[in-house]
Every structure is written in structure tokens, then in C-alpha cells.
Protein backbone atom coordinates (compact mmCIF):
# COMPACT_ATOMS: atom_id res chain seq x y z
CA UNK A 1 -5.50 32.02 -16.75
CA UNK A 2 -8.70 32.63 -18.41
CA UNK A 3 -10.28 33.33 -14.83
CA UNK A 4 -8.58 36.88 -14.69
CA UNK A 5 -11.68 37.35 -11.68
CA UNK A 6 -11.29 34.33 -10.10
CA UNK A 7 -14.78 33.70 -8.99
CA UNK A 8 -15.97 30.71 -7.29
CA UNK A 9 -18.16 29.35 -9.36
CA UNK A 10 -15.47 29.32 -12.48
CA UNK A 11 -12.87 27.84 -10.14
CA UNK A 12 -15.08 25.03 -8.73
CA UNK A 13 -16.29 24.01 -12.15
CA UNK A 14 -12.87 23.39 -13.48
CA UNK A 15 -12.15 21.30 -10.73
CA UNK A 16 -15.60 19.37 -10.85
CA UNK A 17 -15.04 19.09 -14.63
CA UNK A 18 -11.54 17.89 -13.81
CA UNK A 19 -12.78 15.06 -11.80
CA UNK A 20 -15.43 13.62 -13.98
CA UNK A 21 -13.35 13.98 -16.83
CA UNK A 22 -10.72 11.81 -15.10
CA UNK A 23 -13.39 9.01 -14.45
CA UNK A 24 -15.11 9.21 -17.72
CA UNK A 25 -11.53 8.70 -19.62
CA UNK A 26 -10.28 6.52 -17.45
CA UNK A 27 -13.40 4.29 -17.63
CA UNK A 28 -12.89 4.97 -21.56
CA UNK A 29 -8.93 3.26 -20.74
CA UNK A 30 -7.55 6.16 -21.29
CA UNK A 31 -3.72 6.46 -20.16
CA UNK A 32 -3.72 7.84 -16.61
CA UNK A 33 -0.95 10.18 -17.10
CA UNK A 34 -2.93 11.35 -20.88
CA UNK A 35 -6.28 11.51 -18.24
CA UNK A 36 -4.36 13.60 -15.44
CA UNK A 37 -2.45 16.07 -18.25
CA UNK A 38 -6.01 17.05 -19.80
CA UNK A 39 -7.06 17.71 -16.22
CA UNK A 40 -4.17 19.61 -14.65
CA UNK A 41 -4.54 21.88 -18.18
CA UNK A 42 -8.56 22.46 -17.13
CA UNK A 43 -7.25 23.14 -13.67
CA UNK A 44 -4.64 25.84 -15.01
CA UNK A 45 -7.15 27.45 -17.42
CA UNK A 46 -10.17 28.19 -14.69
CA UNK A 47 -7.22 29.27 -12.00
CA UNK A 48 -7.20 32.36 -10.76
CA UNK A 49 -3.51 31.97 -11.88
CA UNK A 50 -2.01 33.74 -14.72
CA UNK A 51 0.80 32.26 -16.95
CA UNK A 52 4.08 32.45 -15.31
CA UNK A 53 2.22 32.11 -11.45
CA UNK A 54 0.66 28.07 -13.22
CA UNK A 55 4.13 28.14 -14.87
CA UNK A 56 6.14 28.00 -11.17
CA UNK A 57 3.51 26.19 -9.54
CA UNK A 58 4.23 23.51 -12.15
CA UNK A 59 8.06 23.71 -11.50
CA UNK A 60 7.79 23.29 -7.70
CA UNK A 61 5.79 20.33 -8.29
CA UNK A 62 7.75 18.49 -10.51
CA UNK A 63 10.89 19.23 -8.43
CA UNK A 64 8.91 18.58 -5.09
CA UNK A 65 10.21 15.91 -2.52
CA UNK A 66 6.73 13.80 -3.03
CA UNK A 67 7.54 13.95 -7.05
CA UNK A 68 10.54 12.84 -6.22
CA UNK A 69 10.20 9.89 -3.30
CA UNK A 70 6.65 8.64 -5.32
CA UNK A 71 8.88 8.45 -8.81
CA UNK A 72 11.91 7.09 -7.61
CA UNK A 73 10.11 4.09 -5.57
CA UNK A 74 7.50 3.47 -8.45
CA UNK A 75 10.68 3.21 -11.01
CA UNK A 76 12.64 0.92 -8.24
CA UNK A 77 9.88 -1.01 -7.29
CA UNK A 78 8.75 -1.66 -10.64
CA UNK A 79 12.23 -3.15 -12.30
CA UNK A 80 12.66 -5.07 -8.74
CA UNK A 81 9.16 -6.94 -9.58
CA UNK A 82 10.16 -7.63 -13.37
CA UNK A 83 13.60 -8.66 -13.09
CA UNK A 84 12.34 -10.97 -10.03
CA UNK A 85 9.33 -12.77 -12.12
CA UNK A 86 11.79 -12.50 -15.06
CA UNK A 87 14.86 -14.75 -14.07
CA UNK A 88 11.90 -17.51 -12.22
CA UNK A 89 12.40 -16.69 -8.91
CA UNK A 90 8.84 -15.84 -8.38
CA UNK A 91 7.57 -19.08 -10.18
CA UNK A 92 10.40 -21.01 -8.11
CA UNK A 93 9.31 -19.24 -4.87
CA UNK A 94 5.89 -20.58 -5.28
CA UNK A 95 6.61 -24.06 -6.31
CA UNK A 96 8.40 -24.52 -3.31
CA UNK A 97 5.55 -23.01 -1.16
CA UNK A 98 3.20 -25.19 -3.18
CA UNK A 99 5.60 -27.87 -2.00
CA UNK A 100 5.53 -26.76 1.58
CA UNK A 101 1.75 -26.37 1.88
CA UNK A 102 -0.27 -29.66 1.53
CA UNK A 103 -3.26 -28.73 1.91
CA UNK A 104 -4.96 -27.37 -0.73
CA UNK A 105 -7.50 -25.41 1.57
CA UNK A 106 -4.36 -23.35 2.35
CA UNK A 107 -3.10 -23.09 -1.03
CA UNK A 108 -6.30 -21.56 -2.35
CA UNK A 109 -5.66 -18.94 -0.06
CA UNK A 110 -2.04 -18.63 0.18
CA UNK A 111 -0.85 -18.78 -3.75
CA UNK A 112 -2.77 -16.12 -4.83
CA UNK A 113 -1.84 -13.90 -1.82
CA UNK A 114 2.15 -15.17 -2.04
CA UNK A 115 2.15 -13.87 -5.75
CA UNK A 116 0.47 -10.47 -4.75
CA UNK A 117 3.12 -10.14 -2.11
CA UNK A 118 5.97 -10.24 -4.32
CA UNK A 119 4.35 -8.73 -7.49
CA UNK A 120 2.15 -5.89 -8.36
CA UNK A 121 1.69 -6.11 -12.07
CA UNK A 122 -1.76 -4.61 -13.50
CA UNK A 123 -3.76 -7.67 -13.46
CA UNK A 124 -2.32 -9.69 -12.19
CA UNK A 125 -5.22 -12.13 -10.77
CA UNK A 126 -4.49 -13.79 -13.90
CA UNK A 127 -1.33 -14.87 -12.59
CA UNK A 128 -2.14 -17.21 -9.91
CA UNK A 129 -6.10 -17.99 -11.51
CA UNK A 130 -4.55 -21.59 -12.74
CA UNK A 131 -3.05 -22.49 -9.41
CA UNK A 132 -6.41 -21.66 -7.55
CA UNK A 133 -8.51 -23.50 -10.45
CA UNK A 134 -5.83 -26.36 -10.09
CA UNK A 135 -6.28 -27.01 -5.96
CA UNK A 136 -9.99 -25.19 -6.30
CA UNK A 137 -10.78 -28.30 -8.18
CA UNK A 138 -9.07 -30.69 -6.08
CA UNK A 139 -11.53 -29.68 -3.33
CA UNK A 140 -14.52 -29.84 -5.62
CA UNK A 141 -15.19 -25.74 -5.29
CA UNK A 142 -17.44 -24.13 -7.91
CA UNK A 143 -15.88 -21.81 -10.65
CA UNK A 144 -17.45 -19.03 -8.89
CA UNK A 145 -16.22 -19.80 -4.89
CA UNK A 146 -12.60 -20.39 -6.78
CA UNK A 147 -12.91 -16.42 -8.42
CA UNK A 148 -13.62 -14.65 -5.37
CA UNK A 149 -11.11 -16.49 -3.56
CA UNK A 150 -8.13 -15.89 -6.54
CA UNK A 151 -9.54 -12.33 -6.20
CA UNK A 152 -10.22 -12.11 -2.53
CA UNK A 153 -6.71 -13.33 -1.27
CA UNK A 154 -4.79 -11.89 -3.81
CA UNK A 155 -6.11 -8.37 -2.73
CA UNK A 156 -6.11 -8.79 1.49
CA UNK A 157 -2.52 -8.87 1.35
CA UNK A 158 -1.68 -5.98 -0.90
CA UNK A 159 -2.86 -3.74 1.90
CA UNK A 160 -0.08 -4.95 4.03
CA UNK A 161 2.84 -5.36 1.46
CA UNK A 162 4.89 -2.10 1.88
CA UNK A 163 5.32 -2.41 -1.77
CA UNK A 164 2.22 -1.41 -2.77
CA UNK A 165 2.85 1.72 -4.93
CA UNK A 166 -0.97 3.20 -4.13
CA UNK A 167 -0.07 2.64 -0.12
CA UNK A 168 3.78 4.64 -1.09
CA UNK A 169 1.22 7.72 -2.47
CA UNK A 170 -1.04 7.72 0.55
CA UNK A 171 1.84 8.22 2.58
CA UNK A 172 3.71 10.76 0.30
CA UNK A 173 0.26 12.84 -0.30
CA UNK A 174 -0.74 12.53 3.16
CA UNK A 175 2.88 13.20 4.86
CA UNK A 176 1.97 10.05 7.13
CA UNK A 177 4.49 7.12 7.41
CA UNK A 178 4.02 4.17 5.66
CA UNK A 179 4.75 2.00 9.10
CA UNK A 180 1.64 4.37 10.38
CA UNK A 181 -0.40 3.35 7.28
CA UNK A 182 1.09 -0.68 7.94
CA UNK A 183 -0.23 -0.25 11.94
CA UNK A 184 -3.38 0.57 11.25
CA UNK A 185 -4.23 -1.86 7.90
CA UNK A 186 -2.29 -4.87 9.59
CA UNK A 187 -4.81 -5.11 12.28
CA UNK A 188 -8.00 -4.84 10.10
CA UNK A 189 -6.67 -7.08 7.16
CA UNK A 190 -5.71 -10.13 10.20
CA UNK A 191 -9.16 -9.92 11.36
CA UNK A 192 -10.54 -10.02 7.68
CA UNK A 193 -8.20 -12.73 6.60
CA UNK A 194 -9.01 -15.04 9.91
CA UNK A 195 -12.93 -14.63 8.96
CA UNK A 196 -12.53 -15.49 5.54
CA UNK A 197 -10.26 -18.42 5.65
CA UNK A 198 -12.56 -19.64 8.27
CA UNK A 199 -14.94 -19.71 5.81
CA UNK A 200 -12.69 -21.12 3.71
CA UNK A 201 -11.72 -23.93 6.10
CA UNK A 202 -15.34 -24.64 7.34
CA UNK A 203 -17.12 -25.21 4.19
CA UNK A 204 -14.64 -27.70 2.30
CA UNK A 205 -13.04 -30.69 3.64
CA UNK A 206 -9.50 -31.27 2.75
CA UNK A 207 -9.53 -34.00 -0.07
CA UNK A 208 -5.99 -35.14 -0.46
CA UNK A 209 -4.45 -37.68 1.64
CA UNK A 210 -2.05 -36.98 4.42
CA UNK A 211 1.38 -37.64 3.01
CA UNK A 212 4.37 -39.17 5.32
CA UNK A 213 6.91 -36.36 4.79
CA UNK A 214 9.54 -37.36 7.88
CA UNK A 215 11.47 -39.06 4.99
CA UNK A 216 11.32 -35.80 2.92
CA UNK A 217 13.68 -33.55 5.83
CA UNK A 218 16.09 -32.84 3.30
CA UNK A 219 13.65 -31.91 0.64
CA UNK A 220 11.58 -29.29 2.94
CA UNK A 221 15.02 -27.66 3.99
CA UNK A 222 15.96 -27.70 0.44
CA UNK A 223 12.42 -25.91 -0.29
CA UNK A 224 12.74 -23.43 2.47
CA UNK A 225 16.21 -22.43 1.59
CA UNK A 226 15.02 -21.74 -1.53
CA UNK A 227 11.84 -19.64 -0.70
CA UNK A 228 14.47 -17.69 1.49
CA UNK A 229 16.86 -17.16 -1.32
CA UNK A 230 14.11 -15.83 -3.74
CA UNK A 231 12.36 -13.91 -1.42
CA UNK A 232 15.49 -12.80 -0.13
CA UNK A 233 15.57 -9.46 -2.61
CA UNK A 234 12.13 -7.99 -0.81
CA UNK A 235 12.77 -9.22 2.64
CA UNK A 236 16.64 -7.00 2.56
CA UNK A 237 14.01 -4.20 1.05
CA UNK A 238 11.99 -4.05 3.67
CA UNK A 239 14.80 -4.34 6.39
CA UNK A 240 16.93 -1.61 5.18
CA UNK A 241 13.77 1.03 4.32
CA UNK A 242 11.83 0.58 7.31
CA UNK A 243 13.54 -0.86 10.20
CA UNK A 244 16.80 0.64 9.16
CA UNK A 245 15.33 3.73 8.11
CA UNK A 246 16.93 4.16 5.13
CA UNK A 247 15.93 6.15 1.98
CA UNK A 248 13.03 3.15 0.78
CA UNK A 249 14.47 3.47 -2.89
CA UNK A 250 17.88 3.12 -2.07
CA UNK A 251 16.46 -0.11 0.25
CA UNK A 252 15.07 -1.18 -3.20
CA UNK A 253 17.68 -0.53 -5.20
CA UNK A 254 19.67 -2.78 -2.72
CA UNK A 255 17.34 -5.54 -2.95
CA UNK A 256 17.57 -5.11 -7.42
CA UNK A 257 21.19 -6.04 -6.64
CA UNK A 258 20.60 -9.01 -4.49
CA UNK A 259 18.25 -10.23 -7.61
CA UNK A 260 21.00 -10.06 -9.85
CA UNK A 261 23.01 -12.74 -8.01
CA UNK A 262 19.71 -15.18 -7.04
CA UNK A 263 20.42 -18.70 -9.07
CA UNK A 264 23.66 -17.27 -10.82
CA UNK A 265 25.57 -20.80 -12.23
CA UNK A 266 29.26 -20.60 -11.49
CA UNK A 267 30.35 -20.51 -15.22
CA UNK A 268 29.52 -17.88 -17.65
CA UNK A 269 28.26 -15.21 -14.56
CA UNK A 270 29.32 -12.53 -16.09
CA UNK A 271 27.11 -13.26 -19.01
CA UNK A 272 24.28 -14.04 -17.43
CA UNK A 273 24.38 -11.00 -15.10
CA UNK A 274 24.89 -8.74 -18.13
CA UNK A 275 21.91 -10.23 -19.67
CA UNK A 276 20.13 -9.61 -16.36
CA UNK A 277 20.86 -6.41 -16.73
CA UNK A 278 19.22 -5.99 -20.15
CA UNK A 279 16.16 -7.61 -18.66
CA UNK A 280 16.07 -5.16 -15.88
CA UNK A 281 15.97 -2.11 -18.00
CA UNK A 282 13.46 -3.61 -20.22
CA UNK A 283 11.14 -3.72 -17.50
CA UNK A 284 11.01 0.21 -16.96
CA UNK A 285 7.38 1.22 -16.97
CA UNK A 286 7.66 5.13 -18.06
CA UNK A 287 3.74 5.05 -18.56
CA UNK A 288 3.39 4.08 -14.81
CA UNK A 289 5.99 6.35 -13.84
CA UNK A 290 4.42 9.25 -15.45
CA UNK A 291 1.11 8.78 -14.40
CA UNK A 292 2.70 8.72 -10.99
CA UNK A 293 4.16 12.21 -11.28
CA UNK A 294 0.91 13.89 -12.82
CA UNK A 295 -1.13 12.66 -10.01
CA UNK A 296 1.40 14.93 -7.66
CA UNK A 297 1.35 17.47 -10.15
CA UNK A 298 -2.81 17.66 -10.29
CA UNK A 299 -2.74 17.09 -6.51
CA UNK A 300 -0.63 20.45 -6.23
CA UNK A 301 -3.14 22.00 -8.67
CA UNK A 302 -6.04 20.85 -6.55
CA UNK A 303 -4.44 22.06 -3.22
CA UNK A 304 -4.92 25.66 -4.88
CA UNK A 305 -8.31 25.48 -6.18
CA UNK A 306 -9.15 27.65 -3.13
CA UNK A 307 -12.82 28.26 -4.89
CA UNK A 308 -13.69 24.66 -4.80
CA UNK A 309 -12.63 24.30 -1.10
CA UNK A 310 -15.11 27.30 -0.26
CA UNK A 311 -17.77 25.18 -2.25
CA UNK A 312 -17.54 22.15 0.09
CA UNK A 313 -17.36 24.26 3.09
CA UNK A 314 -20.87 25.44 2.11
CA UNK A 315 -22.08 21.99 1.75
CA UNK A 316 -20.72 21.48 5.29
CA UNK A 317 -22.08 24.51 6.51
CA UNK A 318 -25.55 23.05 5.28
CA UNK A 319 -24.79 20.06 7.10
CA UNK A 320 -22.87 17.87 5.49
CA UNK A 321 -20.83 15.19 8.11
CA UNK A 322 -17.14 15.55 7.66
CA UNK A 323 -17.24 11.28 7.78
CA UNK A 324 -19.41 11.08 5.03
CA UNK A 325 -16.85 13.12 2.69
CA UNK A 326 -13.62 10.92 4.16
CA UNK A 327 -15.38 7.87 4.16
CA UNK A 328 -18.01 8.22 0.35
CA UNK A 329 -15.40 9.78 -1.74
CA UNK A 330 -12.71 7.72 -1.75
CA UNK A 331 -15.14 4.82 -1.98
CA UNK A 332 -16.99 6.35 -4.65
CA UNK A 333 -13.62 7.31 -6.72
CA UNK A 334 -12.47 4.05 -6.33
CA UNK A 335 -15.46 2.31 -7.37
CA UNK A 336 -16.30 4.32 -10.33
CA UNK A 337 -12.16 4.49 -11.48
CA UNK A 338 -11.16 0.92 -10.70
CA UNK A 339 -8.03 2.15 -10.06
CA UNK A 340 -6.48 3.15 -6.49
CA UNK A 341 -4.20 5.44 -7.57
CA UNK A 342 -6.38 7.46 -9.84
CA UNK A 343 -9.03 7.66 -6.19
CA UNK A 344 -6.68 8.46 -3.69
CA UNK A 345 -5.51 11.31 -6.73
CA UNK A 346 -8.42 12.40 -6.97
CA UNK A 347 -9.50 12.19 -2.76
CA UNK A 348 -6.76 12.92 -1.10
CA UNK A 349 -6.85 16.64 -2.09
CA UNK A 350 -9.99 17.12 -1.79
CA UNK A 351 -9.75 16.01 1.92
CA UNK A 352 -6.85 17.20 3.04
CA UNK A 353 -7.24 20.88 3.58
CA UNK A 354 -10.85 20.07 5.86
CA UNK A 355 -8.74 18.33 8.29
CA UNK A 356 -7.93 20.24 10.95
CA UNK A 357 -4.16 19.90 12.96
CA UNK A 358 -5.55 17.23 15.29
CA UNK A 359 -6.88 15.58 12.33
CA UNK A 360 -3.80 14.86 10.48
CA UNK A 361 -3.31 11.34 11.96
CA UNK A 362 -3.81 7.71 10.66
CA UNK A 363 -7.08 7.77 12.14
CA UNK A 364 -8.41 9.89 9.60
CA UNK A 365 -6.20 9.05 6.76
CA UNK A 366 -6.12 5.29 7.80
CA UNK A 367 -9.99 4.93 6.74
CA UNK A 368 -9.89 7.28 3.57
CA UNK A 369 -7.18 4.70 2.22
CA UNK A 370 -8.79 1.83 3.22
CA UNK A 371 -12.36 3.26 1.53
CA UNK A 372 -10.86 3.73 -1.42
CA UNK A 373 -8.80 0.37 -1.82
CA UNK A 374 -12.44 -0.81 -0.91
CA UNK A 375 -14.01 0.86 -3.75
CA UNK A 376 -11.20 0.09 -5.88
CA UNK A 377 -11.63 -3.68 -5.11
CA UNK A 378 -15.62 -4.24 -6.14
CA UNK A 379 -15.37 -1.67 -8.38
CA UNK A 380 -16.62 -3.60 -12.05
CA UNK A 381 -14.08 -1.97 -14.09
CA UNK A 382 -11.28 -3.25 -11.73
CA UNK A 383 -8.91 -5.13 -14.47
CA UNK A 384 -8.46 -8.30 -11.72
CA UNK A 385 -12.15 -8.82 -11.26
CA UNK A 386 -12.41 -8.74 -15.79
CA UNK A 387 -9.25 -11.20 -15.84
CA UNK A 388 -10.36 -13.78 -13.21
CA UNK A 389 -14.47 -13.59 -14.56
CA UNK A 390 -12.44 -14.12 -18.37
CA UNK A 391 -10.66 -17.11 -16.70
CA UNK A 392 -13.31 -18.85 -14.44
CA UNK A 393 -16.13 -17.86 -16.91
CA UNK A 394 -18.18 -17.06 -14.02
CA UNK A 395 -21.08 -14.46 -14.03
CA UNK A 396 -19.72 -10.77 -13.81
CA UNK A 397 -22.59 -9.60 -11.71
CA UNK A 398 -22.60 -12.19 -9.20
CA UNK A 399 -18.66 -12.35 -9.14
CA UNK A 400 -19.02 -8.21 -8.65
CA UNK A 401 -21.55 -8.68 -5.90
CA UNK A 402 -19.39 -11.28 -3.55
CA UNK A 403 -16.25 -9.54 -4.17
CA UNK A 404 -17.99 -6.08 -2.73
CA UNK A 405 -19.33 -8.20 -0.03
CA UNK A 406 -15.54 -8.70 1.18
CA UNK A 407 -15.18 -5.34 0.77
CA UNK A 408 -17.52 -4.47 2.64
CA UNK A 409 -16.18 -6.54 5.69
CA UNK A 410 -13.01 -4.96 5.36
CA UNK A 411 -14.47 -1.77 5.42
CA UNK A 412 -16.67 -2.18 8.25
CA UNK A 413 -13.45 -3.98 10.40
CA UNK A 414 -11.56 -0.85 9.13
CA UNK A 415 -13.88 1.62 10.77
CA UNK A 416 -14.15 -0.36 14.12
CA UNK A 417 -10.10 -0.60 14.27
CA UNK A 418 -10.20 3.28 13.75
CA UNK A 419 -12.12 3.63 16.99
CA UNK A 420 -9.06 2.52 18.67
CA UNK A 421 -6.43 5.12 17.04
């Protein structure tokens, strides 16, 4: 509005201002959506825009499809995860996996990733940190080996979970499925999760004793009933939105309704579902879900910062590799954010508009995600890796520097698997 000429250089530094503003204030823990506000306003005052044109670009966005998919499944999936940890059925689930699994080399590595399967709360390494301490212990592990594996596992699966409200923007921003996005990281996070429990397997000798469990039949169909029935509200998700095809939030919404009825005692129902209900909406996360919109809403402000596109064009023009802006930037984002949804936000935009037609495939978009969940995961400002080092009182640098070490694994598997797309 201010840029009534609309030059280039005015245009590009609003946008480069935008960005490091969002990193600096974010690093600061800032609010995302208080972040992303102050930048969309930077990107609507060095526009070449005036009033009313910023006004309706505004509009469109908020009213968009992506504002409205990302929103919707990011409010769904949300009170799905809190009503589910809420009534026990997540600490039930994993008791009875605990139960299940005897070996404790295969619960340090299944617990953490079981929880981060069925629940993507904001820290949430410190969730499952006492159950890998508790069987880390058993197998005489160091503090440190028992962090990177609570923060290792916990993060593999994430990628694969199509719950994972970062993987839901990739798609939406990207206009690329999430079973496209769940083809390509499926592959990559197998081979990473074979090599690492492996490791796992290799380097510590199971210390329990074998226990007799033929006289336990009705106890392990008791347990796996039960891991059914608590899992059951994600699994009908995940049916209905992608191999029924049906609008995902709708799928979720269907599975928040199957959680209502998990464990319900015969007497009193109706009073315990009504008090479900109060739990439900007491798990709404407006903060999330408004940080979630003003990412669309800057991406749509990016997407018109024609001047900064120009700028990068010159940079490739002088020679800079197209793979060295898909593959650095989201990494870099990441890293520096600690926060996927804030990189991709930020990335995405950037890189969509220098990808030509035959570009626009998972192939391209596959590795940008994966880059910046990468960056995201070592980054030292990632809440899980301050949480578990709090918990294990281990030393942040070296817990920083074998955590990126994974990451860079997946990373590398991730580009190799790309060759084949």
C-alpha cells in the first residue's frame, strides 16, 4: 500500500523482512498466529497492492478451500487427540501394548512411537520419557542412548501417521494428496526405522527373562481386544478419509463419535457421555487453529510477492541449483524455527512458483517436506529435544548432535527414495 511503484527491491525486502521476523519471534516464543499477523501486515504494506486490492486478497484467503480443509482437520484432529488421552484410552492402549511386548528392546522403540501415533500434542516427548527411562534402565542404557531413542522413535513415525497436521498442510499448500505424501515417506521412514532398531537390537542384550505366556491366552486376547477398541477411533479415521475417500474431517469427526462410546459403563451413560462432551470442547485449541489459518493467509500473500520471485530468479540466473533451494530452505527454516509448520509456511511459497508443470509431483515436494521435518527434528529450539534433555538431564549439545545425526539418515534415505519417483 505504501509501495504505490511497486519496485523490486521494496517488494523483496518486505518479504525478506517477513521471514526473519517470523524466525526471530518465533525463536523469541512468540505465538505463531501473533508471528504470522505482524508478517502478513509487512507483506500488505510493501505490496504493490493498494487497500481494497490487500483487502479481497485477504477475503479469498480466508474463505479459500485450503483455509478451509487445513482448519477444519486441525480443529477435528485436535479434540479427537484430547478427548482420546482424556477418558484413558491412550494410557490403556499402551499398557496393553506394554503388556503385549516383552521385550524391552522393543518397547524402547515402540512406546514412544505408539504414543506419537495416536497423539500430537506440542511436546509431547515428555509423554512417553518415563516409559523409555523405565525399560531404558532395565537394559542398562545410558541417560543419553535412552533420549535419542524417546526422541528418535517418537518422531520416525509421525512422518507416516496421516494425522500429522504439518503433513495435512504440505498436502493442502502443495495440492498433492496426502496418500502421495504417505507413498513416498513410508518407504524412506521403513528403511530408517529397520537401521536404527538394528542398532537398537545389536548393541543391548535383552535382560528380562523369557516368560511362559501359553497360560496367559485369555489375557493377550483380552489385551488385544482392548488395543483394538481404543485405537479403534483413528483406525475408522483413517478408513473412511483415505480408503473411502471421504471428506478427512468428516472421517474424523466420525472417529470423535466412536470415542465417545470407548469404555462407556452400562449405568449412568448418559452422564458420562455428557461429561465427555464437556471434555471434548475443552480441548479446542483456537491458538493452533489460528496459527493454522494465518500460515494460508501469509502463504497467499507470498504467492503475490511477484518482486521477490524475480529476486530468486536472478540468483538462479547467476547459478544457483534449483536442488539447493528445495532441499536448504526447508532445512534451514526448520532448523532455525523448530517448528514444521512455521518452515513448510515459510518454504512452500517460496518454492512453489519455480516449479515448473512437470515439477509439481511428490518427487519434488516429497523431499522439501521431508527437509524440513529434518530440520525441524535437530533443530535446538525443537520443544521435544528441551523436554526429553529436562527429563534425562543429558547434555543439550551432544543430545542435539545425535538427534541431527538421525536426521541426517533420514534425509539422505529420503533423497535416494526420490530417485525412484
Amino acid at each position: 500500500m505504501l509501495n504505490n511503484s511497486g519496485t523490486v527491491v521494496f517488494e523483496a525486502a518486505g518479504v525478506l523482512v517477513s521471514i526473519f521476523l517470523i524466525i526471530y519471534l518465533i525463536r523469541r516464543s512468540w505465538k505463531m498466529y501473533s508471528v504470522l499477523l505482524l508478517a502478513i501486515l509487512i507483506l500488505a504494506l510493501t505490496n504493490s497492492f493498494n487497500l481494497s486490492e490487500n483487502l479481497l486478497l485477504l477475503f479469498n484467503s480466508i474463505t479459500s478451500y485450503t483455509a478451509f480443509y487445513l482448519v477444519s482437520m486441525v480443529i477435528s484432529i485436535t479434540l479427537l487427540g484430547h478427548l482420546h488421552r482424556e477418558i484413558g484410552a491412550m494410557e490403556q492402549m499402551v499398557e496393553n501394548l506394554r503388556f503385549l511386548i516383552r521385550d524391552p528392546r522393543a518397547l524402547v522403540i515402540f512406546l514412544p512411537a505408539t504414543i506419537s501415533l495416536f497423539s500430537s500434542v506440542p511436546g509431547g516427548a515428555i509423554i512417553s520419557a518415563p516409559m523409555v527411562e523405565k525399560t531404558g534402565t532395565a537394559l542398562k542404557m545410558p541417560a543419553i542412548e535412552q533420549a535419542v531413542s524417546n526422541m528418535v522413535y517418537r518422531h520416525l513415525v509421525v512422518l507416516v501417521t496421516p494425522f500429522n497436521t504439518s503433513l495435512i498442510m504440505a498436502s493442502a499448500l502443495s495440492g498433492i494428496s496426502i496418500i502421495s505424501y504417505l507413498s513416498y515417506t513410508i518407504p524412506v521412514i521403513v528403511i530408517v526405522f529397520a537401521i536404527t532398531t538394528l542398532l537398537v537390537f545389536l548393541r543391548y542384550q535383552k535382560q528380562e527373562e523369557e516368560k511362559d505366556i501359553t497360560s496367559e491366552d485369555k489375557s493377550i486376547k483380552y489385551a488385544i481386544k482392548m488395543i483394538l477398541i481404543t485405537a479403534s477411533p483413528y483406525v475408522l479415521a483413517i478408513t473412511l478419509g483415505l480408503a473411502v475417500g471421504i471428506f478427512f474431517p468428516l472421517a474424523v469427526i466420525a472417529g470423535i463419535i466412536t470415542c465417545f462410546f470407548i469404555n462407556l459403563p452400562g449405568e449412568k451413560a448418559s452422564r458420562i457421555l455428557y461429561e465427555r462432551l464437556f471434555i471434548l470442547f475443552k480441548g479446542f485449541n483456537w491458538a493452533l487453529a489460528l496459527s493454522t489459518l494465518t500460515i494460508v493467509i501469509y502463504k497467499d500473500f507470498m504467492l503475490e510477492a511477484d518482486s521477490f520471485q524475480q529476486s530468486v530468479h536472478y540468483l538462479f540466473d547467476l547459478g544457483l541449483p534449483l536442488t539447493v533451494l528445495r532441499i536448504g530452505l526447508p532445512f534451514i527454516t526448520g532448523f532455525i524455527t523448530g517448528n514444521n509448520a512455521a518452515s513448510l509456511g515459510i518454504a512452500l511459497p517460496i518454492l512453489i512458483p519455480f516449479l515448473g508443470p512437470d515439477m509439481l509431483s511428490i518427487r519434488y515436494f516429497g523431499i522439501a517436506y521431508l527437509s524440513s521435518y529434518a530440520g525441524y527434528f535437530g533443530s535446538p529450539v525443537h520443544l521435544c529435544t528441551y523436554v526429553t534433555n529436562e527429563y534425562f538431564k543429558t547434555p543439550l549439545y551432544t543430545l542435539i548432535k545425535r538427534v541431527n545425526i538421525y536426521g541426517a539418515l533420514l534425509l539422505f534415505v529420503g533423497l535416494i527414495t526420490a530417485v525412484f519417483y
